[in-house]
N, C-alpha and C. Protein backbone atom coordinates (compact mmCIF):
# COMPACT_ATOMS: atom_id res chain seq x y z
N UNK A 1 143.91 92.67 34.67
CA UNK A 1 144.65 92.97 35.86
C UNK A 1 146.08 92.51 35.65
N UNK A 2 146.79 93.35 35.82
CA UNK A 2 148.38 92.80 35.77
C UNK A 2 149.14 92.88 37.22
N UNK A 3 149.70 92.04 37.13
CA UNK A 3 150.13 92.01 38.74
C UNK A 3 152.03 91.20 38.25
N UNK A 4 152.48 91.85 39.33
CA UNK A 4 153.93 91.81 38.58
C UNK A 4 154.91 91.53 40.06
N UNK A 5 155.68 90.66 40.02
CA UNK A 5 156.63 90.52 41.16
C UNK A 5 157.42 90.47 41.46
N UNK A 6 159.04 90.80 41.58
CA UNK A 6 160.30 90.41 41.32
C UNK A 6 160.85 90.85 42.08
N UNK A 7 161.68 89.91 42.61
CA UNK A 7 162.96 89.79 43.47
C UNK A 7 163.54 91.20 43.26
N UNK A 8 163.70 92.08 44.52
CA UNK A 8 164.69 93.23 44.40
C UNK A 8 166.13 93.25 44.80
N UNK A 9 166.01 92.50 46.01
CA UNK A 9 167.91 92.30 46.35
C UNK A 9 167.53 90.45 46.53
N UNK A 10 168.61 89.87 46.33
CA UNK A 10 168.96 88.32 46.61
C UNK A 10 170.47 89.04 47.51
N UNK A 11 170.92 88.87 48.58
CA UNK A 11 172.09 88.50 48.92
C UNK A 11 172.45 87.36 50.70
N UNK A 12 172.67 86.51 50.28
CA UNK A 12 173.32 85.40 50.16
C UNK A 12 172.29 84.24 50.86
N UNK A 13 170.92 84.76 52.49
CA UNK A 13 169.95 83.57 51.91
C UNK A 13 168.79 84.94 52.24
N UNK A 14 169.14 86.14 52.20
CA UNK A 14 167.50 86.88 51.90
C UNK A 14 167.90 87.42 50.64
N UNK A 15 166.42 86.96 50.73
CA UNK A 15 165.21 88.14 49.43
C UNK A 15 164.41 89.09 49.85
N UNK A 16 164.58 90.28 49.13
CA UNK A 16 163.25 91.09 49.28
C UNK A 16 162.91 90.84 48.10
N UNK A 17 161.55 91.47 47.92
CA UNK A 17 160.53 91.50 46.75
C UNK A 17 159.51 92.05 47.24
N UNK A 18 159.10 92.76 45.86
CA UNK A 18 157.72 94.16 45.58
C UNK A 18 156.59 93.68 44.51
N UNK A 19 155.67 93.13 45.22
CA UNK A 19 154.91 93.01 43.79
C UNK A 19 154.05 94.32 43.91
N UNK A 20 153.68 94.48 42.43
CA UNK A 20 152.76 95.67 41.75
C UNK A 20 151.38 95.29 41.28
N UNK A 21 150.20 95.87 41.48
CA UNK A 21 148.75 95.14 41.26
C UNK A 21 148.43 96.48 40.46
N UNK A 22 148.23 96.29 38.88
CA UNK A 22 147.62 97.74 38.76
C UNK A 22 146.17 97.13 37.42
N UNK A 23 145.15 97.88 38.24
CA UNK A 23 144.26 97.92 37.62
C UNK A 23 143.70 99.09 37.28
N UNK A 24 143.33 99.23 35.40
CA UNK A 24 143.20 100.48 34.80
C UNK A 24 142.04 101.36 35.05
N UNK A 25 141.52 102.59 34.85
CA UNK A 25 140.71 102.73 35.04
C UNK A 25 139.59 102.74 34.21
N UNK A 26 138.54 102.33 35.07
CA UNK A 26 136.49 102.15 33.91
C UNK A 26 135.73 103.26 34.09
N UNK A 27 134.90 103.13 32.79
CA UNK A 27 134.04 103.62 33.42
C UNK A 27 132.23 102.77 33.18
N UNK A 28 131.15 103.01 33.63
CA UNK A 28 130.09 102.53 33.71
C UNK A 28 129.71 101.73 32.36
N UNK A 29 129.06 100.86 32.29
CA UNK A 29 128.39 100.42 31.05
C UNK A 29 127.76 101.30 30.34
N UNK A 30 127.08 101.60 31.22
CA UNK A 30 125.82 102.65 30.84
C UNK A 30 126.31 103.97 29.87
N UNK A 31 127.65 104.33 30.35
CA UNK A 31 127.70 105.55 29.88
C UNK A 31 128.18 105.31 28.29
N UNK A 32 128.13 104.41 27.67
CA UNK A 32 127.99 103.61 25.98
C UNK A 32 126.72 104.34 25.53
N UNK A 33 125.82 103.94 26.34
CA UNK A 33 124.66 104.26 25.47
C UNK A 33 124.02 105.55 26.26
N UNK A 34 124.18 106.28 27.31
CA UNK A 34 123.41 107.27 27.99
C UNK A 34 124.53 107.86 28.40
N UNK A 35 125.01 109.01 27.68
CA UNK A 35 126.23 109.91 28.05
C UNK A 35 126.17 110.57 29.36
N UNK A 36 125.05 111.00 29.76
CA UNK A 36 124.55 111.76 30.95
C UNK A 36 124.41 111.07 31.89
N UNK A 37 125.20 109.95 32.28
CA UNK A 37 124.44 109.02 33.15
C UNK A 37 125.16 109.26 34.39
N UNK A 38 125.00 109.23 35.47
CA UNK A 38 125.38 109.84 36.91
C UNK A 38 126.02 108.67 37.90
N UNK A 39 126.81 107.29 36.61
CA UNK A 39 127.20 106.66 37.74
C UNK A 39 128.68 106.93 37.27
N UNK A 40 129.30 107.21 38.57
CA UNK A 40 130.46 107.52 38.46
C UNK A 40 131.92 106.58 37.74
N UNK A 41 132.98 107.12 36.81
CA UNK A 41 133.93 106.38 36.48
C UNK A 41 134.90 106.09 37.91
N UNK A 42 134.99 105.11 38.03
CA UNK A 42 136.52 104.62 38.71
C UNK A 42 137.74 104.90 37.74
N UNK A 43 138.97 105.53 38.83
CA UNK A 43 139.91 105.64 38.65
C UNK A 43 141.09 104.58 38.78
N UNK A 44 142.00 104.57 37.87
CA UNK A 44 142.88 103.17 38.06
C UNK A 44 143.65 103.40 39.52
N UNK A 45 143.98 101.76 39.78
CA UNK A 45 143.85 101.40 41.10
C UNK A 45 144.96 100.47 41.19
N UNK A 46 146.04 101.17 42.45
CA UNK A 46 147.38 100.37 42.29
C UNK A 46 147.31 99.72 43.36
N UNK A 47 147.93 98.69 43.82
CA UNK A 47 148.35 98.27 44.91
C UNK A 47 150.05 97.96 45.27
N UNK A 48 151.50 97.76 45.99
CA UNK A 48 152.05 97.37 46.15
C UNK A 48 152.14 96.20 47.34
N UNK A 49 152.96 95.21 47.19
CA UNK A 49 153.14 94.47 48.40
C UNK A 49 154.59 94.05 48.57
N UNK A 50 154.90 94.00 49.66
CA UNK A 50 156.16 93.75 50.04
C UNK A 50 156.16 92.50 50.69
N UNK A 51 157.46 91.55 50.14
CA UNK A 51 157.90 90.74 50.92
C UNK A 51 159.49 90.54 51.37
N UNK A 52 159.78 89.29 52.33
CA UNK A 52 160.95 89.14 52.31
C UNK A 52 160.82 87.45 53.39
N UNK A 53 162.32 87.10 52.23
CA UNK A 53 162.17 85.35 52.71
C UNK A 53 163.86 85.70 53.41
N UNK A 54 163.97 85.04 54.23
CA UNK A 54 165.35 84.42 54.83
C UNK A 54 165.64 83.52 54.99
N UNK A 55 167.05 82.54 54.83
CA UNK A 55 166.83 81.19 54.31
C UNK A 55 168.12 80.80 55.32
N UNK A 56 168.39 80.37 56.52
CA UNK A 56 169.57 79.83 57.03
C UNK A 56 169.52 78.11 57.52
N UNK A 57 170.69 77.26 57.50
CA UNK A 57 170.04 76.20 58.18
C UNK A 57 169.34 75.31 57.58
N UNK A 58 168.43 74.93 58.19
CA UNK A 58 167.12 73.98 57.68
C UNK A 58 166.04 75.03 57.60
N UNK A 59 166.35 76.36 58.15
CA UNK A 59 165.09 77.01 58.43
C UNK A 59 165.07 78.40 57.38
N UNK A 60 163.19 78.75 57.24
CA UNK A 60 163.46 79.36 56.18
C UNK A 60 162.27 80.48 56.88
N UNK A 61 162.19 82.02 56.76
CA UNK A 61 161.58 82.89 57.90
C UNK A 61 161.38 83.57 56.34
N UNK A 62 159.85 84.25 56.74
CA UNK A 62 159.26 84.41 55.53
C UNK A 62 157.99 86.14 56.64
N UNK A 63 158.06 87.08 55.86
CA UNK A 63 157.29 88.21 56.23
C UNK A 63 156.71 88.95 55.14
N UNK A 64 156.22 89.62 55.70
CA UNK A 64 155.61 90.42 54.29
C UNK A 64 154.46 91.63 54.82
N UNK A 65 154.11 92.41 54.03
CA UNK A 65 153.03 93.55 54.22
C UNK A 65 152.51 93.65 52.97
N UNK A 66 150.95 93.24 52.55
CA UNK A 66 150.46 93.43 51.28
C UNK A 66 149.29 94.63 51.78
N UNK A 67 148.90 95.33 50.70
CA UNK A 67 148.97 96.76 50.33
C UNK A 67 149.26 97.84 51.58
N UNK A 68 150.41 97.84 50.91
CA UNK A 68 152.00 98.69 51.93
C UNK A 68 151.36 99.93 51.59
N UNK A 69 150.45 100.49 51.31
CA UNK A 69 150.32 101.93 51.20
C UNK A 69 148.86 101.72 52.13
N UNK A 70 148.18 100.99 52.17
CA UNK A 70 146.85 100.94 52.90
C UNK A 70 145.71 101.71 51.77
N UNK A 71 145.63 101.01 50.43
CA UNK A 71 144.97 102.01 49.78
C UNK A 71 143.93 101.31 49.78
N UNK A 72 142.68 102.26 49.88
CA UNK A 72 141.51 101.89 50.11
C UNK A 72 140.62 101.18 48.64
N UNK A 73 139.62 100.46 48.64
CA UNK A 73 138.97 100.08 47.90
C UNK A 73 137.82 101.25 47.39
N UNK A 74 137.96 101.57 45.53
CA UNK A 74 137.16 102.59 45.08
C UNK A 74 135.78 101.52 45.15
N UNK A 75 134.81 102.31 45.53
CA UNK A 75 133.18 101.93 45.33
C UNK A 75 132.87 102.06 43.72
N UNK A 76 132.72 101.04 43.27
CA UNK A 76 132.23 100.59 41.78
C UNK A 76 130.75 100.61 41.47
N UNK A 77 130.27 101.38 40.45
CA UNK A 77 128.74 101.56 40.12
C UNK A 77 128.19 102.97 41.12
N UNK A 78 128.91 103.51 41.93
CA UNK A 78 128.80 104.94 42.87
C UNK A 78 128.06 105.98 41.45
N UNK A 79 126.78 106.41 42.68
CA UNK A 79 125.81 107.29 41.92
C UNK A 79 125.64 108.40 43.28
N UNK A 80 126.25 109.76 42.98
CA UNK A 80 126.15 110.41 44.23
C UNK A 80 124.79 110.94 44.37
N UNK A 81 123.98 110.44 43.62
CA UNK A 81 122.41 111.33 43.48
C UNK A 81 121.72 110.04 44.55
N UNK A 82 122.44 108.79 44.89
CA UNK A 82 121.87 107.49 45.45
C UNK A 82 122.44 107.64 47.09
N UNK A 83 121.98 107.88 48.16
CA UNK A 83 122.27 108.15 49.03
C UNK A 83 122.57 106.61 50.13
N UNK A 84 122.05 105.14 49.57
CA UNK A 84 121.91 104.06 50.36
C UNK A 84 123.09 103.00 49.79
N UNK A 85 123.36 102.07 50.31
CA UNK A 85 124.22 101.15 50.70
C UNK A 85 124.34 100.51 48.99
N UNK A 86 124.06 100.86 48.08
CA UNK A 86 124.57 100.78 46.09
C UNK A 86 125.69 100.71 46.09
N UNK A 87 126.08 101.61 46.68
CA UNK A 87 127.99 101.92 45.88
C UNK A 87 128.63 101.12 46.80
N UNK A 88 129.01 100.51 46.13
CA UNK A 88 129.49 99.14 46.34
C UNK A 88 131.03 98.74 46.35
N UNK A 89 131.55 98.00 46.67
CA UNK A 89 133.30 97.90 45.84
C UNK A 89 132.84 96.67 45.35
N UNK A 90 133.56 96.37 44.12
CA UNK A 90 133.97 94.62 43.73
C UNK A 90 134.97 94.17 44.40
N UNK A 91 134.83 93.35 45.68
CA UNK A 91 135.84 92.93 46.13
C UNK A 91 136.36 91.61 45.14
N UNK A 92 136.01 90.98 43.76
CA UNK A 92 136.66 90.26 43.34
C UNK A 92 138.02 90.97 42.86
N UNK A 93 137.83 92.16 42.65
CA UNK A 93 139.24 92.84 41.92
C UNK A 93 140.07 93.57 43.22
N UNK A 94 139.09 94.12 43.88
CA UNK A 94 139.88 95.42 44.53
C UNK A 94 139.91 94.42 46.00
N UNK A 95 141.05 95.53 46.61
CA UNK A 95 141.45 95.09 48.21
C UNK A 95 140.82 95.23 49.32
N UNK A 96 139.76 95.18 49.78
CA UNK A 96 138.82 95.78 51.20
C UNK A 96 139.32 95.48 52.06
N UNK A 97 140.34 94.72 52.69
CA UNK A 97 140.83 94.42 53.70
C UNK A 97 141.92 95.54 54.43
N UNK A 98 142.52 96.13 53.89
CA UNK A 98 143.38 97.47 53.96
C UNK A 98 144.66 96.57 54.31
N UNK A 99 145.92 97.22 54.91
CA UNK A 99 146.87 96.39 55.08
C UNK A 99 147.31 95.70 56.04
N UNK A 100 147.70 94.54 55.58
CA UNK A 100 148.08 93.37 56.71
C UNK A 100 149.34 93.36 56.26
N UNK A 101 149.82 92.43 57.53
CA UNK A 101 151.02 91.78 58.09
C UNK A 101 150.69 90.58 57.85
N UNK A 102 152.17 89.37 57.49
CA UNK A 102 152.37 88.02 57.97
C UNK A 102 153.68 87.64 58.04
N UNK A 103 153.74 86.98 58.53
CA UNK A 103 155.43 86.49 59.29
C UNK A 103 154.72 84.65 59.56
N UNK A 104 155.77 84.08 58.86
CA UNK A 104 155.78 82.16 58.60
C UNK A 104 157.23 81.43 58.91
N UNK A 105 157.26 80.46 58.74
CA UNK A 105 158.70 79.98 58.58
C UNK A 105 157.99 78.59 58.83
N UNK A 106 159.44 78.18 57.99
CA UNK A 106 159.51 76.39 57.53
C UNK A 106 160.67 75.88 58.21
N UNK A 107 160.64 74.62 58.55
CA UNK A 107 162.00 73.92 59.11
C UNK A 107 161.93 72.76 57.69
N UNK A 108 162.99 72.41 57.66
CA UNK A 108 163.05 71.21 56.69
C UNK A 108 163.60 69.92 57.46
N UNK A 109 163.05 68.87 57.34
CA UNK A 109 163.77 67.73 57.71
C UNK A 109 164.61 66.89 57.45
């Protein structure tokens, strides 16, 4: 998984920034040894997220939207011949939550 983040504008106390989540695409174990096998390949799978910090003062205002496109989570191990609750997502890799909002801020003392 590569995931990538960098500052797009700095001017004078905001930042924006875009990170990139891209994961390639698989396909089944199975289909190594059983060419014919009916569980479907996943396609690679991007995510973007947006942030932005503002910095004035003692105080520092912080927002963001992670996956800014709302892209859905592909079902991993999907067998369309399997009609029950199998096809699954890996939520260790992929996003199931769809997209959120957050908005923070810090005071310093």
């Amino acid at each position: 998984m590569a995931c990538e983040q960098h500052p797009l504008i700095r001017l004078n106390g905001l930042t924006l920034g875009l990170g990139w989540i891209h994961l390639p695409s698989i396909k089944d174990a199975s289909a190594a040894t059983n060419p014919t096998t009916k569980i479907l390949p996943v396609p690679s799978y991007d995510l973007f997220n947006l942030m932005a910090t503002y910095g004035f003062d003692r105080y520092t205002v912080r927002a963001g939207i992670d996956n800014l496109l709302d892209k859905e989570a592909p079902a991993v191990g999907a067998n369309p011949a399997v009609t029950t609750s199998s096809n699954v997502t890996n939520t260790g890799f992929y996003d199931t939550l769809g997209r959120r909002f957050y908005v923070g801020g810090k005071v310093s003392f």
